[in-house]
C-alpha atoms as a PDB file:
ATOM      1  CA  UNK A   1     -20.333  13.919   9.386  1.00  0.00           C
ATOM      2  CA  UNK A   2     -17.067  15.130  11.415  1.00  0.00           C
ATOM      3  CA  UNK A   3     -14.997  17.245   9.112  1.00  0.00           C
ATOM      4  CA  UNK A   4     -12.614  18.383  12.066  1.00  0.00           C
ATOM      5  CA  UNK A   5      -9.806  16.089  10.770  1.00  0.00           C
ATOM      6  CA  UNK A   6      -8.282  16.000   7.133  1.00  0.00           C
ATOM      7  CA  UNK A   7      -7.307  12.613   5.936  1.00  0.00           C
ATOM      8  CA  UNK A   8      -4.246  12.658   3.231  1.00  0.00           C
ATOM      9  CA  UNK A   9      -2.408   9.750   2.091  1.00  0.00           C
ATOM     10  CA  UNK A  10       0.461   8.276  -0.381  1.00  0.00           C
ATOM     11  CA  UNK A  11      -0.804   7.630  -3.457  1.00  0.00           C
ATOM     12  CA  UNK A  12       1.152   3.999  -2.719  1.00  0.00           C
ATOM     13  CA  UNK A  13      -2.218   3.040  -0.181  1.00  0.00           C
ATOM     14  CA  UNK A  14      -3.238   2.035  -3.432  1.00  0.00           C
ATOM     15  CA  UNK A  15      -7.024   1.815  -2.348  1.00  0.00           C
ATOM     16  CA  UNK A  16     -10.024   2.738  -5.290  1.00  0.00           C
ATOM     17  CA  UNK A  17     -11.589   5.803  -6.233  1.00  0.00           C
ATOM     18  CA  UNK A  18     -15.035   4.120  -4.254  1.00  0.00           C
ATOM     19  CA  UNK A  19     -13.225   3.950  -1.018  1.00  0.00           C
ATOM     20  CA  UNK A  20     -11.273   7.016  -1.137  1.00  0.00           C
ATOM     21  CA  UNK A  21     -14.684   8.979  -1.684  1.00  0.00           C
ATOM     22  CA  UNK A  22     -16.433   6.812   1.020  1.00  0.00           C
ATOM     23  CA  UNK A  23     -13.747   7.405   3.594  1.00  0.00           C
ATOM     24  CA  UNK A  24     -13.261  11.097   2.924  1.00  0.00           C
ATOM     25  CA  UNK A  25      -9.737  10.187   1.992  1.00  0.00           C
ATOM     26  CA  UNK A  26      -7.436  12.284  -0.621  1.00  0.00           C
ATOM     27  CA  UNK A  27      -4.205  10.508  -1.881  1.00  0.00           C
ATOM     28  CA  UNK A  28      -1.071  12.526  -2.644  1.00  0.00           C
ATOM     29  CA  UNK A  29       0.346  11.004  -6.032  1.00  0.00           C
ATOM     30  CA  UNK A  30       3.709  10.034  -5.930  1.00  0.00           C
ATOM     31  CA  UNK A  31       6.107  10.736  -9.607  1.00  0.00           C
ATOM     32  CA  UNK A  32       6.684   8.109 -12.450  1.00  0.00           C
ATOM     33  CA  UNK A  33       9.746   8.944 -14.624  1.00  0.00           C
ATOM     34  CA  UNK A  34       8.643   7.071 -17.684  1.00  0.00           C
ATOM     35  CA  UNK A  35      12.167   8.080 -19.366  1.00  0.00           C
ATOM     36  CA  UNK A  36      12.484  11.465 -19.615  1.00  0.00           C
ATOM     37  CA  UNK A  37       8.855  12.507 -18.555  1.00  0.00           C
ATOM     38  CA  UNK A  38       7.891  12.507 -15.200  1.00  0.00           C
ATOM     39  CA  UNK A  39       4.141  11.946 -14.322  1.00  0.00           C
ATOM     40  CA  UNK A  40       1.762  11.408 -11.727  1.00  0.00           C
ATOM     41  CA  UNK A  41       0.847   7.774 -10.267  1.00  0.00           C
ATOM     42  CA  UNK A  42      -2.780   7.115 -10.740  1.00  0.00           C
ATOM     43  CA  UNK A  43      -3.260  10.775 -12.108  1.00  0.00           C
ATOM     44  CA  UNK A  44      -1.621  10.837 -15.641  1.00  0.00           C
ATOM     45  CA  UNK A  45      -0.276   7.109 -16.102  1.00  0.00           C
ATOM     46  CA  UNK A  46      -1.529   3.689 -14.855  1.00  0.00           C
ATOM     47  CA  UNK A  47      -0.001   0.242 -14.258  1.00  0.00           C
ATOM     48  CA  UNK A  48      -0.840  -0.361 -17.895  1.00  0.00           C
ATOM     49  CA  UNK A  49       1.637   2.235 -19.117  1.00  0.00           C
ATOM     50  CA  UNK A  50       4.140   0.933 -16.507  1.00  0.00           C
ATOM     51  CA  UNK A  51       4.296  -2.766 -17.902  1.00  0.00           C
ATOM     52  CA  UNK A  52       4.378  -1.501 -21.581  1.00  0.00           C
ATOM     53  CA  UNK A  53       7.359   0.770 -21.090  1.00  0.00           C
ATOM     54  CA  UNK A  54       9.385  -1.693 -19.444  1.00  0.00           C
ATOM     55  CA  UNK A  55       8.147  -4.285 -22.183  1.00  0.00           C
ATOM     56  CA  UNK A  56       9.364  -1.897 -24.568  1.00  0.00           C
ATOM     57  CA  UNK A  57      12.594  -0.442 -22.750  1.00  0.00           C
ATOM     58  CA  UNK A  58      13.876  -2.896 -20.749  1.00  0.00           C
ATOM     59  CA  UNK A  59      14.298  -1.053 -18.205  1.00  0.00           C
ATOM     60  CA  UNK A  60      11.833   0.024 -15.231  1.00  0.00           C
ATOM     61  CA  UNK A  61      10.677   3.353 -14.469  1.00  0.00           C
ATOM     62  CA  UNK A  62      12.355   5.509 -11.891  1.00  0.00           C
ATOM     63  CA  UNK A  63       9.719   6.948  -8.653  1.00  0.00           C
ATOM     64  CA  UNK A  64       9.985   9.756  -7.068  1.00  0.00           C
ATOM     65  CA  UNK A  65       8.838  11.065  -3.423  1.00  0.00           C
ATOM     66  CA  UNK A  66       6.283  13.699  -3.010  1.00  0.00           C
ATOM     67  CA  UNK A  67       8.314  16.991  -2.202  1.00  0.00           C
ATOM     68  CA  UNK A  68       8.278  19.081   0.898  1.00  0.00           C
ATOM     69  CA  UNK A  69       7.130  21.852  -1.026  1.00  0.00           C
ATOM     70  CA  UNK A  70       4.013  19.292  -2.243  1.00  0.00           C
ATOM     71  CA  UNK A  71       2.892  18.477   0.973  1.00  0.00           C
ATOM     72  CA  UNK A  72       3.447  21.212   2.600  1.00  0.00           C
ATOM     73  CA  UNK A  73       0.530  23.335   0.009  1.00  0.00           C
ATOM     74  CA  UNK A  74      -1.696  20.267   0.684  1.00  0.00           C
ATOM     75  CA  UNK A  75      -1.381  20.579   4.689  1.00  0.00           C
ATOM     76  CA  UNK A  76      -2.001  24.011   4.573  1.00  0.00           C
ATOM     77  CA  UNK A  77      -4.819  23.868   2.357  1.00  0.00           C
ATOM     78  CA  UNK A  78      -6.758  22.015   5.352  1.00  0.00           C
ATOM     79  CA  UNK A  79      -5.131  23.817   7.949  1.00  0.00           C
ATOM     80  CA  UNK A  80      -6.362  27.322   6.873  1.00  0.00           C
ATOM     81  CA  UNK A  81      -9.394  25.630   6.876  1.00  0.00           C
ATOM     82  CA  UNK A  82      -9.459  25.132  10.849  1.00  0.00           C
ATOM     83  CA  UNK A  83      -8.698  21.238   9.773  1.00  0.00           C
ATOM     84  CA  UNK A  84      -6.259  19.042  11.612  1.00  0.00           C
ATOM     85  CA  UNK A  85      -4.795  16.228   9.352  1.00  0.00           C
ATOM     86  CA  UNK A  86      -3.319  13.084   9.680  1.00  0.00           C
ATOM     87  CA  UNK A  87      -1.041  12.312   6.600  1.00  0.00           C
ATOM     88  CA  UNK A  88      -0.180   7.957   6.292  1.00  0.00           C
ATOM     89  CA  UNK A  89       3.402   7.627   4.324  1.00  0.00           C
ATOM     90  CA  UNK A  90       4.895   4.490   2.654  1.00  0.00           C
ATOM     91  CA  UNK A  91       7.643   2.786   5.117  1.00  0.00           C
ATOM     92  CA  UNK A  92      10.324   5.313   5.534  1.00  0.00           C
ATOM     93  CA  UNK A  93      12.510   2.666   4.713  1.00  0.00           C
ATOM     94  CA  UNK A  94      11.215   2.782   0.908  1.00  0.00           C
ATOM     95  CA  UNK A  95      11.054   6.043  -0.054  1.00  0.00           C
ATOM     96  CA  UNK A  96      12.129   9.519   1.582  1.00  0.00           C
ATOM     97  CA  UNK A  97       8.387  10.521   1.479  1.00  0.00           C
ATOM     98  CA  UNK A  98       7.968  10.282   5.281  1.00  0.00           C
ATOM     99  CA  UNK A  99      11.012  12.371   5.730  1.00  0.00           C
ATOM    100  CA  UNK A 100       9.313  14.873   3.607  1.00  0.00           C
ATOM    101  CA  UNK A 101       5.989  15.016   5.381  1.00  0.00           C
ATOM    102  CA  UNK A 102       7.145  15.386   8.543  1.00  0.00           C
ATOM    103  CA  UNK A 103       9.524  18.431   7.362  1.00  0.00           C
ATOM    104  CA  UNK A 104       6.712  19.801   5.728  1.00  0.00           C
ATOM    105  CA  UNK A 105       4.754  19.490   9.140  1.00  0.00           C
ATOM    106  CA  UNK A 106       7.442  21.647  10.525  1.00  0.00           C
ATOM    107  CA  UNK A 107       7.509  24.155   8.273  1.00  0.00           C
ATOM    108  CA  UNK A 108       3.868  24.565   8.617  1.00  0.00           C
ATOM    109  CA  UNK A 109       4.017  24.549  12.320  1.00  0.00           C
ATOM    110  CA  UNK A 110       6.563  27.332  12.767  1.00  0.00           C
ATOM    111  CA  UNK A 111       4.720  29.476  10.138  1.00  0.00           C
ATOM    112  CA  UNK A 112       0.965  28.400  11.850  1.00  0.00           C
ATOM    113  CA  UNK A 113       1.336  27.473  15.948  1.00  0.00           C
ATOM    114  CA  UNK A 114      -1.933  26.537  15.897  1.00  0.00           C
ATOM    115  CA  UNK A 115      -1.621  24.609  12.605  1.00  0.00           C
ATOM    116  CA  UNK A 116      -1.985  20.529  13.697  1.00  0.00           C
ATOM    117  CA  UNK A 117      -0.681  17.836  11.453  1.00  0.00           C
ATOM    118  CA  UNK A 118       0.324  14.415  12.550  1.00  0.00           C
ATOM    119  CA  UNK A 119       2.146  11.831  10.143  1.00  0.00           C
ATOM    120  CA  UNK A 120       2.338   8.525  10.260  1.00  0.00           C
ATOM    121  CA  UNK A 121       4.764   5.949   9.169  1.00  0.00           C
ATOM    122  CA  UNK A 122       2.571   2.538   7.973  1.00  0.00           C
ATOM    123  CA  UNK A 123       5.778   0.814   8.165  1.00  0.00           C
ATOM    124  CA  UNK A 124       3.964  -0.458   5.155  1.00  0.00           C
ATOM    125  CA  UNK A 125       3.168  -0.354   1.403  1.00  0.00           C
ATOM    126  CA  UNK A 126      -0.137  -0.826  -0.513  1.00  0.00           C
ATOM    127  CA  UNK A 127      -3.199  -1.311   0.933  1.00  0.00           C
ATOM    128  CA  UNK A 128      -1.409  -2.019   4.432  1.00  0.00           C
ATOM    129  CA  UNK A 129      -1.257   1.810   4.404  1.00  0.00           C
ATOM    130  CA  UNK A 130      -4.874   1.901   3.139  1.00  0.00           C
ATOM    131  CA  UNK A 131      -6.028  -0.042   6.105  1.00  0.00           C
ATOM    132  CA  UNK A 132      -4.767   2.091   8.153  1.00  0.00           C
ATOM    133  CA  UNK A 133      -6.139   4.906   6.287  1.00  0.00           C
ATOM    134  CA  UNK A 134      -9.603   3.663   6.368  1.00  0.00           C
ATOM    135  CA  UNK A 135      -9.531   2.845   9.919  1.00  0.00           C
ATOM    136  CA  UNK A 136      -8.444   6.586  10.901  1.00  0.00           C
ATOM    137  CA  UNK A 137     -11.470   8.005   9.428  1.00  0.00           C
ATOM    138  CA  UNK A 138     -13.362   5.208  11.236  1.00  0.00           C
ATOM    139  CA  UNK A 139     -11.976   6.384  14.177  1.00  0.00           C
ATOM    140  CA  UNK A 140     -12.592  10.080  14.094  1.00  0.00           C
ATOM    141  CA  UNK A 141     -16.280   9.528  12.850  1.00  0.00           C
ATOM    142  CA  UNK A 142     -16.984   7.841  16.074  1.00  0.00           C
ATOM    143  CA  UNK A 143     -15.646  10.871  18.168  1.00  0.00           C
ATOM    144  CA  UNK A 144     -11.885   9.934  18.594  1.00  0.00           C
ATOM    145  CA  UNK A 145      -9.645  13.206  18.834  1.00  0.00           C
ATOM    146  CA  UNK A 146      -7.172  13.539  15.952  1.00  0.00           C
ATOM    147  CA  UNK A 147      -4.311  12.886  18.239  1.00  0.00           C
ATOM    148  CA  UNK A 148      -6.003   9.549  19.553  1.00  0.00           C
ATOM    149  CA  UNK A 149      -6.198   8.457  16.082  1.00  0.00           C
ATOM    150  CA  UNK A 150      -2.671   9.339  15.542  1.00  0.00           C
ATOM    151  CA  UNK A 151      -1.744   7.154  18.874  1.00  0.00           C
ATOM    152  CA  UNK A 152      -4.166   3.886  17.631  1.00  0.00           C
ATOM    153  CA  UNK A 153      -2.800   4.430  14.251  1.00  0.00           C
ATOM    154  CA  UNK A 154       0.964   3.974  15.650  1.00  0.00           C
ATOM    155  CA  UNK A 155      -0.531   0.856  17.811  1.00  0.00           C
ATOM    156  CA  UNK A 156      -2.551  -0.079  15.250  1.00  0.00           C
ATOM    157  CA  UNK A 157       0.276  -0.801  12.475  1.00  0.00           C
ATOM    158  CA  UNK A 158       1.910  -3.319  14.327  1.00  0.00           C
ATOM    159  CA  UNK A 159      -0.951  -5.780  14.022  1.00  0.00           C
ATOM    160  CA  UNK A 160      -0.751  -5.610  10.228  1.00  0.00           C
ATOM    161  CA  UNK A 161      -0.737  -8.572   8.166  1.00  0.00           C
ATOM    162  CA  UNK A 162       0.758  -7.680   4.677  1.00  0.00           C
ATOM    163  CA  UNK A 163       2.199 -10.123   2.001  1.00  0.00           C
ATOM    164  CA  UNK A 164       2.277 -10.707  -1.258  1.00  0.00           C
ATOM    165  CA  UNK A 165       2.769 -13.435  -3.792  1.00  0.00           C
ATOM    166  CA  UNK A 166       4.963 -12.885  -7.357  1.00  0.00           C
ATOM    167  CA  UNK A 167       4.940 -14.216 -10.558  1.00  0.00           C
ATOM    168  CA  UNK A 168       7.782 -13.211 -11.957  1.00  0.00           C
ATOM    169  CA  UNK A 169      11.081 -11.881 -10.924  1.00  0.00           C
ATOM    170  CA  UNK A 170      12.195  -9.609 -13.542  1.00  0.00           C
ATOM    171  CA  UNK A 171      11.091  -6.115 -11.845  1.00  0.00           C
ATOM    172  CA  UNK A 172      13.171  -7.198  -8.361  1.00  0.00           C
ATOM    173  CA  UNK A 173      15.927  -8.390 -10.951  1.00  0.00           C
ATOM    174  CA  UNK A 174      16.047  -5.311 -13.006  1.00  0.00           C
ATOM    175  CA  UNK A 175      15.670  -3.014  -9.513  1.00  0.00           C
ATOM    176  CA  UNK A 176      19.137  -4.953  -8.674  1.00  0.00           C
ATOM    177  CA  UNK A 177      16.926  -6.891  -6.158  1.00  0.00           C
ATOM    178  CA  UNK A 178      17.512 -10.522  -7.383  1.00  0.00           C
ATOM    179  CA  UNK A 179      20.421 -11.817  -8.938  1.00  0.00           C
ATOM    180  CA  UNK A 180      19.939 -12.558 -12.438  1.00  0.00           C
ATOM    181  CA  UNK A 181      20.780 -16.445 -11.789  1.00  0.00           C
ATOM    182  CA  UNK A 182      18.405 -16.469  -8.645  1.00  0.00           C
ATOM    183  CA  UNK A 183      15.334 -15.211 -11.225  1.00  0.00           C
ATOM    184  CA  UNK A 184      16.341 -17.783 -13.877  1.00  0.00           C
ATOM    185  CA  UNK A 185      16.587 -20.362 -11.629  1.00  0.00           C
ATOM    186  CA  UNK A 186      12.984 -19.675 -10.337  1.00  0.00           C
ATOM    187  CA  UNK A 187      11.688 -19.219 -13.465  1.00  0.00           C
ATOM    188  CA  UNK A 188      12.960 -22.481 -14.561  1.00  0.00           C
ATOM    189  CA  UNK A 189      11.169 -24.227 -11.597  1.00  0.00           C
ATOM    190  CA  UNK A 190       8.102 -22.235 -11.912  1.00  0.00           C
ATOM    191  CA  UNK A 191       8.959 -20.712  -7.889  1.00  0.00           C
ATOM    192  CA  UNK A 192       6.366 -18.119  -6.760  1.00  0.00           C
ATOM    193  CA  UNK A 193       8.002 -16.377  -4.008  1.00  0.00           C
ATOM    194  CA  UNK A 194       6.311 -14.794  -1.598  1.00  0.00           C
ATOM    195  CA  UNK A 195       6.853 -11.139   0.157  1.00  0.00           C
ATOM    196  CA  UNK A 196       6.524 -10.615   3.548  1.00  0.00           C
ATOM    197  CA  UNK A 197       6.562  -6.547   4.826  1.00  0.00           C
ATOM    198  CA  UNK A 198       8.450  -7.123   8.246  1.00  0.00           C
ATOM    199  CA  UNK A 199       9.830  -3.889  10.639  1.00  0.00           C
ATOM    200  CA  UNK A 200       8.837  -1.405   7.101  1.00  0.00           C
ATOM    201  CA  UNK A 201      10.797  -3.831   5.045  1.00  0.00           C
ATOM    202  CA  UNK A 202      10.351  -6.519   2.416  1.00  0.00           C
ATOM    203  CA  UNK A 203      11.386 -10.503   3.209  1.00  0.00           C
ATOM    204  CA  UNK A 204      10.944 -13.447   1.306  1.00  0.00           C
ATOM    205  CA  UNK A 205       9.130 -15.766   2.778  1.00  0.00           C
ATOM    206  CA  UNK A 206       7.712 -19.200   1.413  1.00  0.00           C
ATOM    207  CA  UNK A 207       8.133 -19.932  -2.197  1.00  0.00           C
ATOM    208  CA  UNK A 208       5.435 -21.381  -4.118  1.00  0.00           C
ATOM    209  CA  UNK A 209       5.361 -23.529  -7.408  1.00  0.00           C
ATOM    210  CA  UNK A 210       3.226 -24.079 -10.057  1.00  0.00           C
ATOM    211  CA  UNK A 211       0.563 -22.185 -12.266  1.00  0.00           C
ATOM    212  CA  UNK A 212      -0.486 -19.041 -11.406  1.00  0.00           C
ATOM    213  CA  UNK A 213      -3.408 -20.111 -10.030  1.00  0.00           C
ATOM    214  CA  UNK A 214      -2.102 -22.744  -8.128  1.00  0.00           C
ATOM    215  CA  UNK A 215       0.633 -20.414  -6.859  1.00  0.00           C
ATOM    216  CA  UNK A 216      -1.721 -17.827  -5.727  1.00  0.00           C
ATOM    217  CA  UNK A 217      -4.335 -19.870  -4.089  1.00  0.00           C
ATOM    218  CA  UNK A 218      -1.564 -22.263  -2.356  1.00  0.00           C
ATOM    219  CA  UNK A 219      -0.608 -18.622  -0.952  1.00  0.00           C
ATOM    220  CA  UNK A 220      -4.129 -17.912  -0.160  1.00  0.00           C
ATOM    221  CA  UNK A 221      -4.283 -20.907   1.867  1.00  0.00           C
ATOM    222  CA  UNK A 222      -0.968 -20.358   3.879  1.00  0.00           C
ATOM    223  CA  UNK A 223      -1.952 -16.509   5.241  1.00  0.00           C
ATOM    224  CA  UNK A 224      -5.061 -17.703   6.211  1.00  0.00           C
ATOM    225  CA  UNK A 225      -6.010 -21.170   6.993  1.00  0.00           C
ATOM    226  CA  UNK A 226      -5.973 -22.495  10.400  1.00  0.00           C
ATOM    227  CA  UNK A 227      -5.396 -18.944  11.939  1.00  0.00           C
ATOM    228  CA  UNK A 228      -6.672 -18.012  15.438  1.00  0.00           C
ATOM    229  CA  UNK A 229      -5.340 -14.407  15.210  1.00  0.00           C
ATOM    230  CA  UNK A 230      -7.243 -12.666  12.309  1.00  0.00           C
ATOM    231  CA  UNK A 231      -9.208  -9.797  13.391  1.00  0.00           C
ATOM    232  CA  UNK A 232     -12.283 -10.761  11.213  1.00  0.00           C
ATOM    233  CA  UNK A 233     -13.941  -7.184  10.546  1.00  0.00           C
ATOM    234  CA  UNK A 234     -11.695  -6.555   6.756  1.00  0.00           C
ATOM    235  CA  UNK A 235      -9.494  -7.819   4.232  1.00  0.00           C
ATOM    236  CA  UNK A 236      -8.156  -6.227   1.401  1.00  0.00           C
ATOM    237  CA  UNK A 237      -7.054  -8.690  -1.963  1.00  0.00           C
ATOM    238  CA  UNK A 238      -4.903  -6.484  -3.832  1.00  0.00           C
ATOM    239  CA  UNK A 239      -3.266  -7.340  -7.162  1.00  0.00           C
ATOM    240  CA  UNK A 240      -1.883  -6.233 -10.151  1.00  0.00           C
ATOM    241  CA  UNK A 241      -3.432  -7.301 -12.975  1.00  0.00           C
ATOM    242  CA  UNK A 242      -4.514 -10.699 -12.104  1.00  0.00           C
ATOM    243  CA  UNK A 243      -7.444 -12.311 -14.191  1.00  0.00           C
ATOM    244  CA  UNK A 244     -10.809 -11.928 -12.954  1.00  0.00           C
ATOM    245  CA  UNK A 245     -12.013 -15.263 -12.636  1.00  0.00           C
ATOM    246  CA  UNK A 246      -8.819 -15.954 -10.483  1.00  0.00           C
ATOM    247  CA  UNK A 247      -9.325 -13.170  -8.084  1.00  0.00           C
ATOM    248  CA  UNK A 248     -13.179 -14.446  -7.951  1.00  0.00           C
ATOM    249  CA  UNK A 249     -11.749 -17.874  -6.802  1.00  0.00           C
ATOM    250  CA  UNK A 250      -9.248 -16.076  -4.202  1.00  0.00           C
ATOM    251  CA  UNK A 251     -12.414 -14.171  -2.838  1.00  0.00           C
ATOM    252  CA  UNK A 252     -14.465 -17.546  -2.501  1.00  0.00           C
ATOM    253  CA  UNK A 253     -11.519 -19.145  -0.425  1.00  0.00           C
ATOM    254  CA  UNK A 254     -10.944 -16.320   1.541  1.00  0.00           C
ATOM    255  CA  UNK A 255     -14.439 -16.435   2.855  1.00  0.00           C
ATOM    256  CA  UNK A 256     -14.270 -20.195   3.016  1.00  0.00           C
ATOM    257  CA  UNK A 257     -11.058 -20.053   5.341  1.00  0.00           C
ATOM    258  CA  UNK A 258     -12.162 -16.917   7.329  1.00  0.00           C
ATOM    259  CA  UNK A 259     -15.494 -15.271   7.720  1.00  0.00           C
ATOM    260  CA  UNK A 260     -14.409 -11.552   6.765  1.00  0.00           C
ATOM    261  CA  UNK A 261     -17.212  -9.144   7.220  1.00  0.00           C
ATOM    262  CA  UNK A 262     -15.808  -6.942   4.290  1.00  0.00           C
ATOM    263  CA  UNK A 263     -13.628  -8.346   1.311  1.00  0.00           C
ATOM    264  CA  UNK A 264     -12.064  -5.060  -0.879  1.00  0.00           C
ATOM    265  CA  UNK A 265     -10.668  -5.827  -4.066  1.00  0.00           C
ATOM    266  CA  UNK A 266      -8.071  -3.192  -4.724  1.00  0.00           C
ATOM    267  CA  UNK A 267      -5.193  -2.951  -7.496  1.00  0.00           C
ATOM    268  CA  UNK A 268      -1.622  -1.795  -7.039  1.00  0.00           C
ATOM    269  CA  UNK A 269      -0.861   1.241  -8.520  1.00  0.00           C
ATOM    270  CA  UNK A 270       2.101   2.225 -10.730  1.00  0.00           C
ATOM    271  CA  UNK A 271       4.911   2.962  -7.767  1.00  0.00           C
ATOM    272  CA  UNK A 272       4.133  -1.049  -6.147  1.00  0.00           C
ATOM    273  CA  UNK A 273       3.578  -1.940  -9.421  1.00  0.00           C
ATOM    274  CA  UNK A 274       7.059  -1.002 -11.079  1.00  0.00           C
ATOM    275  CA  UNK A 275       8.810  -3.419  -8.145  1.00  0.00           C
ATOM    276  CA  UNK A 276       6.288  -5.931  -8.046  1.00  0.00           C
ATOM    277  CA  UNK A 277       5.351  -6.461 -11.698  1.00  0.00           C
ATOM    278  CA  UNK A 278       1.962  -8.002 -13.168  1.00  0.00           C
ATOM    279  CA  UNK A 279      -0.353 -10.308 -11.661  1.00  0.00           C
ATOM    280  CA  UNK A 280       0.902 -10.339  -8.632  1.00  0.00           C
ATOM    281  CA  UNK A 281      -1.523 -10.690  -5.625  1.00  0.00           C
ATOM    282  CA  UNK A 282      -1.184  -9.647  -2.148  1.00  0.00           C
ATOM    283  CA  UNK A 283      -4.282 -10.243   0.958  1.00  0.00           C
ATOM    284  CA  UNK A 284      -3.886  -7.772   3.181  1.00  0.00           C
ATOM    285  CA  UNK A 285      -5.190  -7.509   6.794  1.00  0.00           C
ATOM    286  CA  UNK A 286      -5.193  -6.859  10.373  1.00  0.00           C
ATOM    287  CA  UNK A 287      -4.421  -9.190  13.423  1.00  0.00           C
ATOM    288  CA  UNK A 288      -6.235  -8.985  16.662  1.00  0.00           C
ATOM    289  CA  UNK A 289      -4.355  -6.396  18.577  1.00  0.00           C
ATOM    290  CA  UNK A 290      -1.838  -7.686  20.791  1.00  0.00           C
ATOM    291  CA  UNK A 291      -1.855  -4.167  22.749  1.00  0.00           C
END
């Protein structure tokens, strides 16, 4: 098992315990300021806590970027080591964690010459980062140098297929992200819309009406059916809180539309979470490569 390269990532990959430990993969937890307390994502709160202080406050939780300082002791933990690492941020454009990573690089570069650590903007969120994630530590068990993985990462993330379906619009409404008469207007027509991630931002896309269900298996249907470009080797169904038996009916249509070879059921954690709000459902995968 190849140990030469150090895999870090955002705690916002939002992929499980099981495939962190499988891939050899250790998140960096990003802060929730639950009012005046500020915690760890996935460490000392989860989603749970998120949802039930907004219920109760009205207000959403603030998120704050891993510090220089932060990644900067978790580089050089590997690096003394003889490690190279490859670090995979949220999009630059949502957070200033990328900024941070790469100064921490830096730092660690002019103090250590020989010190090697490559970071990569996913241009993404969720487990868009975690594919890429999981797919580096593919890479470098089959022999690929770190910086080759670094290179096929940065080719690699522009074949990403990452969306997401809502069911409610109060979290982009209180982030100041949809007008109040926009969300009550969508509410009152039962509207699902969905999110594209597009050039490291967020889009709207189709809108979708109905149930939940409906909503979120209409959704299912338009990533997915008819498509000649899906790279058939994993997809990720990601979600925040959706009931079981309707993620076990958005697994059986995924492999009734596409022949997957690997279907991952992940959960957002508390920093998509606090934007996206509950039961909101997201597949996630790659295209064939266009490179």
């Amino acid at each position: 098992m190849d140990e030469r390269l150090a895999i870090t990532c955002d705690s916002t990959c939002d992929l499980t315990e099981e495939l962190y430990t499988r891939y050899r993969i250790q998140p960096v937890p990003l802060g929730i300021v639950l009012g005046e307390e500020l915690k760890r994502d996935g460490v000392d709160v989860g989603v749970q806590d998120v949802f039930d202080y907004v219920k109760s406050s009205g207000t959403l939780p603030k998120t704050s970027a891993v510090s220089v300082g932060e990644y900067h002791e978790i580089f050089k933990a590997h690096t003394d080591k003889g490690r190279a690492v490859i670090h995979i941020n949220i999009s630059a454009e949502f957070s200033s964690c990328y900024q941070n990573a790469v100064a921490a690089a830096g730092l660690l570069s002019e103090e250590d010459p020989s010190a090697r650590v490559y970071v990569v903007d996913s241009r993404n969120l969720s487990s868009g980062s975690g594919h890429l994630c999981i797919l580096a530590r593919e890479l470098s068990d089959s022999g690929a140098s770190p910086e080759e993985v670094f290179n096929a990462l940065e080719k690699a993330k522009e074949d990403l297929d990452v969306s997401f379906v809502l069911q409610t619009l109060e979290y982009l409404q209180k982030g100041g992200r949809c007008p109040g008469i926009l969300a009550f207007g969508a509410n009152l027509l039962k509207l699902r819309p969905e999110i594209e991630v597009s050039g490291g931002r967020m889009v709207t896309a189709k809108k979708y009406r109905g149930s939940m269900e409906k909503s979120i298996l209409d959704y299912v249907r338009g990533r997915l059916e008819g498509r000649q470009d899906l790279d058939l080797k994993r997809i990720m169904i990601t979600h925040s809180y959706v009931p079981g038996d309707i993620v076990e009916k958005v697994r059986a249509l995924v492999l009734e539309l596409a022949p997957f070879e690997e279907v991952y059921e992940t959960f957002a954690g508390c920093t998509v979470s606090s934007h996206c709000g509950p039961c909101c459902l997201g597949v996630l995968f790659f295209k064939k490569s266009q490179n």
